[in-house]
C-alpha atoms as a PDB file:
ATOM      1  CA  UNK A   1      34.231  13.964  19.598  1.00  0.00           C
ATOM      2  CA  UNK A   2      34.644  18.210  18.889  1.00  0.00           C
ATOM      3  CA  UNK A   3      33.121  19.946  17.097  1.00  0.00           C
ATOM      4  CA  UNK A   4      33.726  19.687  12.785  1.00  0.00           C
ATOM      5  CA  UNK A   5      33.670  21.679  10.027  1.00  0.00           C
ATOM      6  CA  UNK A   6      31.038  23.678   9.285  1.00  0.00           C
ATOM      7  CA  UNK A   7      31.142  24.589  12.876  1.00  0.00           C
ATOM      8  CA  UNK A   8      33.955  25.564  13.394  1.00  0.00           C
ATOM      9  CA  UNK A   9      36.267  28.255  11.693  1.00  0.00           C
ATOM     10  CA  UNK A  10      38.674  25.673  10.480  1.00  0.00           C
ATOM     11  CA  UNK A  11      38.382  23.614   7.589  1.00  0.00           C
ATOM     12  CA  UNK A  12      37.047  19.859   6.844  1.00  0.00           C
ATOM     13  CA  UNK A  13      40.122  17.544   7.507  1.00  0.00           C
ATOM     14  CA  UNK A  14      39.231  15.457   4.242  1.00  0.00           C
ATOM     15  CA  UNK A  15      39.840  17.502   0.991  1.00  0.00           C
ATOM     16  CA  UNK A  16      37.141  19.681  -0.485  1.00  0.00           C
ATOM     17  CA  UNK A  17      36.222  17.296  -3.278  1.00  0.00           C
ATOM     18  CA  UNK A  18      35.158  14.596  -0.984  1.00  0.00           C
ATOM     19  CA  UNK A  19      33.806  16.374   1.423  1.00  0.00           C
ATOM     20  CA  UNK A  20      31.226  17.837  -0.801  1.00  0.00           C
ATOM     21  CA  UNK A  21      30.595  14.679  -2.086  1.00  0.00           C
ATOM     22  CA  UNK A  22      30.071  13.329   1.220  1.00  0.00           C
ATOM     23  CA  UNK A  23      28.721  16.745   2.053  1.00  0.00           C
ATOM     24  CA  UNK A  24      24.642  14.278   3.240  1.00  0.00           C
ATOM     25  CA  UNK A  25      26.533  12.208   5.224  1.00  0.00           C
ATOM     26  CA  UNK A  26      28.207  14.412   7.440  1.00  0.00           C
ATOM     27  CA  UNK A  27      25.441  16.807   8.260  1.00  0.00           C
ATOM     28  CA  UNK A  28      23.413  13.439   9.033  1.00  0.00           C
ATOM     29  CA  UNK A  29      26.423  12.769  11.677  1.00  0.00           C
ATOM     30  CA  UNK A  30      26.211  16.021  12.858  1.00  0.00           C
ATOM     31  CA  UNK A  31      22.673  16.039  13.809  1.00  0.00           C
ATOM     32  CA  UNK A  32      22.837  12.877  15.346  1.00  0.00           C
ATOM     33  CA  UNK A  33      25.893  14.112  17.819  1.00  0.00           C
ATOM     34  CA  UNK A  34      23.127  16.738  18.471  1.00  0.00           C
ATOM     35  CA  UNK A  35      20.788  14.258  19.494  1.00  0.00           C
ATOM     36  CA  UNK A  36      22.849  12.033  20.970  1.00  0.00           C
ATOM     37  CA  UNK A  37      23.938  15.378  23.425  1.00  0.00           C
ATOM     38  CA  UNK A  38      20.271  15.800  24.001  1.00  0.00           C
ATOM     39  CA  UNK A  39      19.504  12.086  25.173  1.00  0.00           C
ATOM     40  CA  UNK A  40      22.831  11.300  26.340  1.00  0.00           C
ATOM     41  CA  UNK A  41      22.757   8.059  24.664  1.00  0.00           C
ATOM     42  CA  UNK A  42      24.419   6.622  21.343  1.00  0.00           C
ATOM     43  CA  UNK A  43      22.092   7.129  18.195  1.00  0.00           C
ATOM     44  CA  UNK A  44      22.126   4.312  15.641  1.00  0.00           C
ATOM     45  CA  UNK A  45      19.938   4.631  12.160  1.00  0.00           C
ATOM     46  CA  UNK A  46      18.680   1.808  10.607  1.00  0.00           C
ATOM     47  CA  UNK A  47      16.863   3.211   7.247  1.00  0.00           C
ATOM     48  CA  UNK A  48      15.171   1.201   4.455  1.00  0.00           C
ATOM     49  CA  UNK A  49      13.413   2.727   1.566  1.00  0.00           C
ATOM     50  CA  UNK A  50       9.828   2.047   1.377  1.00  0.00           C
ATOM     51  CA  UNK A  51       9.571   3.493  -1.941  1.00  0.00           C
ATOM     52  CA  UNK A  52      12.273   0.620  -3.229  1.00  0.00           C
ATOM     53  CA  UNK A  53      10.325  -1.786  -1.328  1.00  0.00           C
ATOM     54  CA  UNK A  54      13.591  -2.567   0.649  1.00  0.00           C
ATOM     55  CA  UNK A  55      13.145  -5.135   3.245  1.00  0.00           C
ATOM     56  CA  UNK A  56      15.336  -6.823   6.259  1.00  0.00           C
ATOM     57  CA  UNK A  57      17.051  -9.740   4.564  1.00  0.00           C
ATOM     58  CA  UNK A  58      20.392 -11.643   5.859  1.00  0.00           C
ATOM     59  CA  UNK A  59      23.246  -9.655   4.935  1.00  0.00           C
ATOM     60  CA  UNK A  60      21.607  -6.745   7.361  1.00  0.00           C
ATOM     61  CA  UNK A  61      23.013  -8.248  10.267  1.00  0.00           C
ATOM     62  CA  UNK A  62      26.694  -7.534   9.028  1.00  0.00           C
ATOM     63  CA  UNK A  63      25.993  -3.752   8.189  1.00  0.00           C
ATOM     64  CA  UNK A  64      24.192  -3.681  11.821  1.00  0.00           C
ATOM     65  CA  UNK A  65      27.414  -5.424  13.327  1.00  0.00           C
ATOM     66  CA  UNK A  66      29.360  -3.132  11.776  1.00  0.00           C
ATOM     67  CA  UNK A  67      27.621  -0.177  12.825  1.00  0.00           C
ATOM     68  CA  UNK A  68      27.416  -1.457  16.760  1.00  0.00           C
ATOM     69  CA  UNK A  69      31.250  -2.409  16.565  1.00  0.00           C
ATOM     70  CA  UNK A  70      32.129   1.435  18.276  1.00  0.00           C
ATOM     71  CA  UNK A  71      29.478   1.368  20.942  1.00  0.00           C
ATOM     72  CA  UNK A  72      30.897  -0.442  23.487  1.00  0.00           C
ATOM     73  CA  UNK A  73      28.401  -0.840  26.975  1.00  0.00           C
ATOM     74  CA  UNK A  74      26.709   3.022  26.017  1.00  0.00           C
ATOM     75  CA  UNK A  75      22.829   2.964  25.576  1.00  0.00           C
ATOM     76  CA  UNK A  76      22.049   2.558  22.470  1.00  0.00           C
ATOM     77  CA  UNK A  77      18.233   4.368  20.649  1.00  0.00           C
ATOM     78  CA  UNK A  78      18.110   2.916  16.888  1.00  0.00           C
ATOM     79  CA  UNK A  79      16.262   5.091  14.637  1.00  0.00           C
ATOM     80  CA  UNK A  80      14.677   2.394  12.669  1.00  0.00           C
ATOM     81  CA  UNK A  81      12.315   2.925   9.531  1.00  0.00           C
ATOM     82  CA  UNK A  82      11.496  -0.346   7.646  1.00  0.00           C
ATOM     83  CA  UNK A  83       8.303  -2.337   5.854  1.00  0.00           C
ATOM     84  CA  UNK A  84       9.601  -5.714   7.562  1.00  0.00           C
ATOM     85  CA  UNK A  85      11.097  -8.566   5.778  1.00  0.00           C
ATOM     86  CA  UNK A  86      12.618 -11.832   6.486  1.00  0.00           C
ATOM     87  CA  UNK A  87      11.707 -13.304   9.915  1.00  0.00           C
ATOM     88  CA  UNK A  88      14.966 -15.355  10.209  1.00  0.00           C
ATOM     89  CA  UNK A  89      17.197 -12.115   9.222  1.00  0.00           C
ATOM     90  CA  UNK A  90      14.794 -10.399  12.077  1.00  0.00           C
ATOM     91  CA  UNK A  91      15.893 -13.423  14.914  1.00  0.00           C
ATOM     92  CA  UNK A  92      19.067 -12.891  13.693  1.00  0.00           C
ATOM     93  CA  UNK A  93      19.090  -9.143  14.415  1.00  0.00           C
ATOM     94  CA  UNK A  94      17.120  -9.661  17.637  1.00  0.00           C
ATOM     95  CA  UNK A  95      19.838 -12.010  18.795  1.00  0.00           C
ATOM     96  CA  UNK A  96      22.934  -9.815  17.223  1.00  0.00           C
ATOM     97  CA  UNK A  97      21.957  -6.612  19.366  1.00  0.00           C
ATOM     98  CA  UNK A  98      20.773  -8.320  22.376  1.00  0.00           C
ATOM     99  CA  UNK A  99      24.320  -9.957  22.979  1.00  0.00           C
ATOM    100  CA  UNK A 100      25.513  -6.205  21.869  1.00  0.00           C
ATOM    101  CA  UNK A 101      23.592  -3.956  24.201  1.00  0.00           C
ATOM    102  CA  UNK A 102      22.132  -4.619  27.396  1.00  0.00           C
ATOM    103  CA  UNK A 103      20.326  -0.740  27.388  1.00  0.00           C
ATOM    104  CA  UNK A 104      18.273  -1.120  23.739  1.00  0.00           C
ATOM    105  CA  UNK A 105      15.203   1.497  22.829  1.00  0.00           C
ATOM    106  CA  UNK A 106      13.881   1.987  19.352  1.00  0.00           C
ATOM    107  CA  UNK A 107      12.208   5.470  18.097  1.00  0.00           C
ATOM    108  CA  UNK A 108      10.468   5.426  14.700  1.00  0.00           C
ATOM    109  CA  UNK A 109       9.402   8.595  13.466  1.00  0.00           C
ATOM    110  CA  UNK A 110       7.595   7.032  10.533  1.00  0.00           C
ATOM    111  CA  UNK A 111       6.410   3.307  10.226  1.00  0.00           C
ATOM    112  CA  UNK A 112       8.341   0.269  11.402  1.00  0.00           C
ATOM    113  CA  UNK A 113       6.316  -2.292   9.915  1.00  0.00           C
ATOM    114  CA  UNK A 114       5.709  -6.082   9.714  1.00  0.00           C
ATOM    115  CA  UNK A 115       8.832  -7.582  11.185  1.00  0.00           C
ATOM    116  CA  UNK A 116      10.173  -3.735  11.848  1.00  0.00           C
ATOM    117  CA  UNK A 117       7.166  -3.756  14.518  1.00  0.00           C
ATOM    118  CA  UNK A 118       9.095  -7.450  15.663  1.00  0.00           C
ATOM    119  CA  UNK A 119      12.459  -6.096  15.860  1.00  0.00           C
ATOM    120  CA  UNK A 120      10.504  -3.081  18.318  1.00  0.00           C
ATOM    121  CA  UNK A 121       9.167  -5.685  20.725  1.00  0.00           C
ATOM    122  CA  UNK A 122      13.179  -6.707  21.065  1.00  0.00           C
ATOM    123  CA  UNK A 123      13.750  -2.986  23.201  1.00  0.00           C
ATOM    124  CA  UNK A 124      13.026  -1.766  26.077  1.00  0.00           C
ATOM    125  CA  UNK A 125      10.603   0.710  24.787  1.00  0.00           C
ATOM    126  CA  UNK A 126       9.453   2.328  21.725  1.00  0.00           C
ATOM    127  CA  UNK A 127       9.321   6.440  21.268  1.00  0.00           C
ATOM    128  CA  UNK A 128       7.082   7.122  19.130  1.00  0.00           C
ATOM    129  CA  UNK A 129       5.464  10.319  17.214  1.00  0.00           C
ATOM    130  CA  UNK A 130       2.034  11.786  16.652  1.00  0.00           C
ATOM    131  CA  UNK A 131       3.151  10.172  12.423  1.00  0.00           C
ATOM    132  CA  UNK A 132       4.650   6.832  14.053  1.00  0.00           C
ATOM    133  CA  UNK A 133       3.256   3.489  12.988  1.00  0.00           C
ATOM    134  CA  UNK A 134       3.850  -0.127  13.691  1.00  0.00           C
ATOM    135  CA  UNK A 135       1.885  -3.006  12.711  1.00  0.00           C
ATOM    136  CA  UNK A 136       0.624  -6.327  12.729  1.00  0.00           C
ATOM    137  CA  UNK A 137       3.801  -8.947  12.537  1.00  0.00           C
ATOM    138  CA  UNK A 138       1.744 -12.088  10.518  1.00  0.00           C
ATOM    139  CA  UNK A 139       3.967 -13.729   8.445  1.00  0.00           C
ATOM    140  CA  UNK A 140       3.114 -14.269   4.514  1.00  0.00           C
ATOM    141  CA  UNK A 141       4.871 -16.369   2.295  1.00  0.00           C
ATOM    142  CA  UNK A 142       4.902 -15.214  -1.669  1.00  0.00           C
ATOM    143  CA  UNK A 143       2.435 -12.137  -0.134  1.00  0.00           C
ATOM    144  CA  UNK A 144      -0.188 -14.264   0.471  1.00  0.00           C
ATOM    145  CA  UNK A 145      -0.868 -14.447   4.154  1.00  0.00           C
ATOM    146  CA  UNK A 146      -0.241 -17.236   6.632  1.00  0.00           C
ATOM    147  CA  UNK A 147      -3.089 -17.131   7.998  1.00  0.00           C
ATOM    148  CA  UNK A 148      -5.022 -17.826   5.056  1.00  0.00           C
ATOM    149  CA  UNK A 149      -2.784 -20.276   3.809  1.00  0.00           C
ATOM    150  CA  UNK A 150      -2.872 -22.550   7.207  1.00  0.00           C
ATOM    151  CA  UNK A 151      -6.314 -22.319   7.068  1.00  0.00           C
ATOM    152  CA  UNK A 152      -7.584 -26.320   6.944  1.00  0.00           C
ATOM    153  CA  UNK A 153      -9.370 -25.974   3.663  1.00  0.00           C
ATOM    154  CA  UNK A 154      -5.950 -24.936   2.291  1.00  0.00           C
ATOM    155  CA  UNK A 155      -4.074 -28.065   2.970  1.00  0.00           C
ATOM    156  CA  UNK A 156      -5.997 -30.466   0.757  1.00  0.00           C
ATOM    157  CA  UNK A 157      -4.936 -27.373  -1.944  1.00  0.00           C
ATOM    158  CA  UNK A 158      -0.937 -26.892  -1.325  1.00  0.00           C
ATOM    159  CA  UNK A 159      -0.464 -29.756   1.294  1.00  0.00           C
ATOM    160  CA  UNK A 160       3.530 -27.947   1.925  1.00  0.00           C
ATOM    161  CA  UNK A 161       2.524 -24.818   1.129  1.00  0.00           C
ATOM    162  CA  UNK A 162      -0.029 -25.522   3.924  1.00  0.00           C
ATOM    163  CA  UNK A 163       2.658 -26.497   6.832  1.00  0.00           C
ATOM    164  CA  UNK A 164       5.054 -24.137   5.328  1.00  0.00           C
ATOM    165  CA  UNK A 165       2.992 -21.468   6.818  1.00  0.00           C
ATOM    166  CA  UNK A 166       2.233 -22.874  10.046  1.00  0.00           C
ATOM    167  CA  UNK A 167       5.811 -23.154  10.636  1.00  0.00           C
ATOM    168  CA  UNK A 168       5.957 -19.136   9.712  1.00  0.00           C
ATOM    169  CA  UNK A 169       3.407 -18.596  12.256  1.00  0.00           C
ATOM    170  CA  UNK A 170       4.800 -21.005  14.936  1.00  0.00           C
ATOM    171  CA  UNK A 171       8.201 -19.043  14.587  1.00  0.00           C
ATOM    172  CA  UNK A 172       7.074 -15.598  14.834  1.00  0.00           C
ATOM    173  CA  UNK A 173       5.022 -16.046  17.151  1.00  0.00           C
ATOM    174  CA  UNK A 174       7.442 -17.871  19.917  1.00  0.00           C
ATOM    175  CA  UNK A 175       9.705 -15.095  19.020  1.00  0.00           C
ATOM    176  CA  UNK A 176       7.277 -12.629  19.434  1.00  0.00           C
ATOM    177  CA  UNK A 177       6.296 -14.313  23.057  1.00  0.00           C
ATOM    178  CA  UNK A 178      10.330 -14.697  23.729  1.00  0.00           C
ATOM    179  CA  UNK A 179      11.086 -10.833  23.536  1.00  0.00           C
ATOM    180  CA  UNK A 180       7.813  -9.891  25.280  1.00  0.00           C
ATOM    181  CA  UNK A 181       7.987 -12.211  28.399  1.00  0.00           C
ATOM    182  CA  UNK A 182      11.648 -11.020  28.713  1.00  0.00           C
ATOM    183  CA  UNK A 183      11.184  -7.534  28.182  1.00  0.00           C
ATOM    184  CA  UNK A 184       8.278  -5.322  27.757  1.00  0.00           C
ATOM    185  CA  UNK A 185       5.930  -7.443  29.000  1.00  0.00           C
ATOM    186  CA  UNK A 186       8.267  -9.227  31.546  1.00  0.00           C
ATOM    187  CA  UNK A 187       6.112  -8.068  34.596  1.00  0.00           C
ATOM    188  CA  UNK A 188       2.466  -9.185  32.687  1.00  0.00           C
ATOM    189  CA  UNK A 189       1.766 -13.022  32.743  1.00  0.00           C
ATOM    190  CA  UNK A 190       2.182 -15.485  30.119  1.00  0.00           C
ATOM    191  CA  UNK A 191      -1.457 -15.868  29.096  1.00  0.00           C
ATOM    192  CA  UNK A 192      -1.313 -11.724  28.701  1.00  0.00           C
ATOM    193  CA  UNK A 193       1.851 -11.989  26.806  1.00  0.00           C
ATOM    194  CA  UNK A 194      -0.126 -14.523  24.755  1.00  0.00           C
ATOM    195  CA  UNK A 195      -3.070 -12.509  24.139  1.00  0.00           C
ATOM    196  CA  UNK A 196      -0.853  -9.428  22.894  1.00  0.00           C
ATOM    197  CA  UNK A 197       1.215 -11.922  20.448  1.00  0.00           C
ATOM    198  CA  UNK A 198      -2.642 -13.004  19.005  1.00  0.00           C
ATOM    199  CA  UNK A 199      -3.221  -9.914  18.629  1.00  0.00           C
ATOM    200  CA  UNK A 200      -0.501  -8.958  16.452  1.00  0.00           C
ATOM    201  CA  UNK A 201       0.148 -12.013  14.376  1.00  0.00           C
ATOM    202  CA  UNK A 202      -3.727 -13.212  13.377  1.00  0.00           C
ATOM    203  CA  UNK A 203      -6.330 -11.275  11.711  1.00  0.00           C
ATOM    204  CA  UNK A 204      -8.568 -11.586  14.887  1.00  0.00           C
ATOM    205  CA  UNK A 205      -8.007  -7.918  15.452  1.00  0.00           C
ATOM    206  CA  UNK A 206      -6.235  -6.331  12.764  1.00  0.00           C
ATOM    207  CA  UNK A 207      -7.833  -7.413   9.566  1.00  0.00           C
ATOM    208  CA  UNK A 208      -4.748  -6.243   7.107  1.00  0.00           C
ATOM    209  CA  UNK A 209      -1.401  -6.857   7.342  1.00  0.00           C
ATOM    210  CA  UNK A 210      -0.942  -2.977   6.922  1.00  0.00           C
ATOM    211  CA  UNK A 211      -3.212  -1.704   9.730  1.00  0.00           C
ATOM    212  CA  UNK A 212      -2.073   1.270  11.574  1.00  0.00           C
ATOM    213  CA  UNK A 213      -1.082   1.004  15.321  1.00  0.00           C
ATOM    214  CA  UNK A 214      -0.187   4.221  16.623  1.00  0.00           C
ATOM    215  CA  UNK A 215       1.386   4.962  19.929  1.00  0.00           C
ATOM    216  CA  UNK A 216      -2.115   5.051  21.482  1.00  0.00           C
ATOM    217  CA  UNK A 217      -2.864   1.349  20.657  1.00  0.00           C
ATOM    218  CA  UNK A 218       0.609   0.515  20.711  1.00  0.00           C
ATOM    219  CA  UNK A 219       0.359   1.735  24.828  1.00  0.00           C
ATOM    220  CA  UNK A 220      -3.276   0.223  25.021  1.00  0.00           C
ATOM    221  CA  UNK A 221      -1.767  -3.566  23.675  1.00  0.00           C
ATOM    222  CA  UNK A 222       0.728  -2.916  26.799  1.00  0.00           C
ATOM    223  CA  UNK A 223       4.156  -1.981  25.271  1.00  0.00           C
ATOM    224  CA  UNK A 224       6.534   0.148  26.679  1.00  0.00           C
ATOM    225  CA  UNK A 225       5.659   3.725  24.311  1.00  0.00           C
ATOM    226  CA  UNK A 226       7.624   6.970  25.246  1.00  0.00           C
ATOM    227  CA  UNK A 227       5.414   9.402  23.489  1.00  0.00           C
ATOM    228  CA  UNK A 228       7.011  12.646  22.179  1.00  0.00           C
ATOM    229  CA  UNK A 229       4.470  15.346  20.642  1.00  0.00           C
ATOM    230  CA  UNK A 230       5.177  17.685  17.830  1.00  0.00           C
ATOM    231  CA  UNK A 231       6.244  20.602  19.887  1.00  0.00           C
ATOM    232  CA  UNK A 232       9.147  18.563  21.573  1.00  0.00           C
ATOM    233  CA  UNK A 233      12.824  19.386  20.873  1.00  0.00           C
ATOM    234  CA  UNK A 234      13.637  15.986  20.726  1.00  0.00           C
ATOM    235  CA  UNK A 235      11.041  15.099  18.257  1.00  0.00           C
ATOM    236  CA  UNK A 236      11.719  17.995  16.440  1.00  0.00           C
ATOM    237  CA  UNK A 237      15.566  16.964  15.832  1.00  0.00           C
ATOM    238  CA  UNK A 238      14.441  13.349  15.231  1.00  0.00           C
ATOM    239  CA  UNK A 239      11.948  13.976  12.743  1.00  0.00           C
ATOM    240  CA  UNK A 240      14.389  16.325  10.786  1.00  0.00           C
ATOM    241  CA  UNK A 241      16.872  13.574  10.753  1.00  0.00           C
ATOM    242  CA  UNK A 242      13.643  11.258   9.156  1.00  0.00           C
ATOM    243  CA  UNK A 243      13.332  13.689   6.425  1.00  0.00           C
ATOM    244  CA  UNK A 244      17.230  13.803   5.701  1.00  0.00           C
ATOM    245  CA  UNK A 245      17.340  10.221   5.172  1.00  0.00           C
ATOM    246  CA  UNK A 246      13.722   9.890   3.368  1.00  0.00           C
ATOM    247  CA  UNK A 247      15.075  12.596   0.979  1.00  0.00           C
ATOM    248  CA  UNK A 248      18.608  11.643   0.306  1.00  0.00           C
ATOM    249  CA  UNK A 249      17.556   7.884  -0.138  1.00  0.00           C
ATOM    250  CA  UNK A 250      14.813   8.899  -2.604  1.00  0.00           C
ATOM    251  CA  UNK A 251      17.006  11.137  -4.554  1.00  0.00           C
ATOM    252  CA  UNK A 252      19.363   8.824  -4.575  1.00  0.00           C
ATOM    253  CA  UNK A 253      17.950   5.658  -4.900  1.00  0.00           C
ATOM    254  CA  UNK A 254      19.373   3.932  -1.794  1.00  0.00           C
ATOM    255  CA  UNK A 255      18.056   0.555  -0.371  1.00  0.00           C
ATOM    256  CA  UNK A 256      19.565   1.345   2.810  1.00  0.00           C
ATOM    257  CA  UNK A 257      21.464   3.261   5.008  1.00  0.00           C
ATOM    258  CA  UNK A 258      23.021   2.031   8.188  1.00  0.00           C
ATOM    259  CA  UNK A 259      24.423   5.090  10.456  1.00  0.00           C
ATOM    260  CA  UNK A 260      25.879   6.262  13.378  1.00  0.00           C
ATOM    261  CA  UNK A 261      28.375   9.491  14.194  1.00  0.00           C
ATOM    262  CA  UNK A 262      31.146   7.978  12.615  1.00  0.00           C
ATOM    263  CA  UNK A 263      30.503   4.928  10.845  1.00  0.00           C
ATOM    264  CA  UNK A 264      28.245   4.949   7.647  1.00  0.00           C
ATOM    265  CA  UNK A 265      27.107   2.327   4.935  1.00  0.00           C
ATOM    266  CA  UNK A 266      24.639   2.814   2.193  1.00  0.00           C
ATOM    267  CA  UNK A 267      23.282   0.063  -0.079  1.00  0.00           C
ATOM    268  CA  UNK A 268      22.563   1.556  -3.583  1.00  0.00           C
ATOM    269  CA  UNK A 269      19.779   0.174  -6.058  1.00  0.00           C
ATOM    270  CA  UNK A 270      21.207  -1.427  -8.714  1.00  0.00           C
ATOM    271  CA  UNK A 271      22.068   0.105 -12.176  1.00  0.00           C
ATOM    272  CA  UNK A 272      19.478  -0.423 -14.470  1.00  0.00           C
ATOM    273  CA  UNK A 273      16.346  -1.373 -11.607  1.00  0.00           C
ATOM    274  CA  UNK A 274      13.278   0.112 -12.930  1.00  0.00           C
ATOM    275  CA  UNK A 275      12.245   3.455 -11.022  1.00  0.00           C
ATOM    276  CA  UNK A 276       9.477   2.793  -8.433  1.00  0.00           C
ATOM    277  CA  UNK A 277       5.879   3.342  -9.424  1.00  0.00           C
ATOM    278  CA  UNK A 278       4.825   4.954  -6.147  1.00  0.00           C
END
């Protein structure tokens, strides 16, 4: 693809109007062609709003599809920024770009939490920052967590409740083992691969569902971290695109934005939802 307007002398090839109303969107595109020169792979975003508590949930999977549909057999990084969500939207995304991409790598620059940190395990490796985050993946049903709900003393309380969240803990966890024995972890054995998945789906180690794991413990747990510091001109350019989107969704009140160079879909809040607290 050549270059566009504003860098070139000519003009934008869609009138003026739209194009400044469009004006976010295409210097988003532009800066990811200029990271997608720098890594030579395709750059895919994957944004949710943390301040509109906007989580993975079904219909993700078509905007994702969607977005993967001009890729072809290229290498694909997703930027992805997310608190987590649904766990069977998350298999369902874990399944939808395996089939799509054979050459997979995450980077968050911020926090890819909860299932976001489940969706990670599904790459070949993470790049992180010095401000990147993931977290534990335990499951919680109606915010309580599963593993205080499948606690024994809690099925004489909620007897379905109870199993309910055994089930949620069964599930992410063999998916959690499934994309670790075939892909970060592929060379470790099973009862390492094990030990990781306890780790990061019980409160054995991390005692709140929000717990920090930065690239340090993220390498220390065993998975595949490219660490970029704050100097790098990678970083640089990827963190700048973080701030575009973390802006422009705030300002604008997006749920989501899924983008690439070319393709681009944004779910707004709807009219009328009460402004975020925090």
């Amino acid at each position: 693809m050549g270059e566009q307007f504003p860098r070139t002398a000519g003009l934008p090839t869609q009138s003026p109007l739209f194009w400044v109303d469009q004006k976010d969107r295409y210097l988003r595109q532009l800066l990811i062609r200029d990271i997608e020169a720098t890594t030579t792979r395709r750059l895919l975003v994957y944004f949710a709003n943390r301040v509109e508590r906007a989580q993975i949930e079904q219909r993700d999977v078509s905007f994702i599809h969607e977005l993967w549909g001009d890729v072809g057999a290229a290498p694909v990084d997703l930027l992805l920024e997310t608190i987590g969500g649904a766990t069977d939207a998350t298999e369902a995304l874990v399944s939808l770009i395996r089939s799509m991409s054979t050459d997979f790598r995450v980077i968050v620059p911020s926090a890819a939490k909860s299932n976001g940190t489940l969706l990670c395990l599904a790459a070949k490796s993470i790049v992180m920052g010095a401000a990147s985050e993931l977290g534990p993946i335990d499951p919680a049903i109606s915010g309580i967590p599963c593993t205080i709900l499948a606690k024994p003393e809690a099925e004489q309380k909620d007897f379905v409740l109870h199993h309910a969240a055994k089930d949620a803990i069964k599930q992410t966890q063999s998916l959690a083992e499934k994309l670790l024995s075939s892909g970060m972890l592929s060379e470790h054995s099973s009862e390492r691969v094990s030990e990781v998945v306890e780790y990061l789906s019980t409160r054995n180690r991390y005692f709140s569902h929000g717990s920090v794991i930065d690239h340090q413990e993220a390498r220390q747990l065993g998975l595949a971290v490219e660490y970029l510091p704050p100097d790098d001109q990678l970083w640089q350019r990827v963190w700048l695109l973080y701030c575009m989107y973390d802006f422009d969704c705030r300002r604008n009140r997006y749920l989501k934005v899924f983008e690439g160079n070319a393709r681009s879909s944004a779910i707004v809040t709807p009219p009328g939802s009460p402004a975020p607290t925090s």
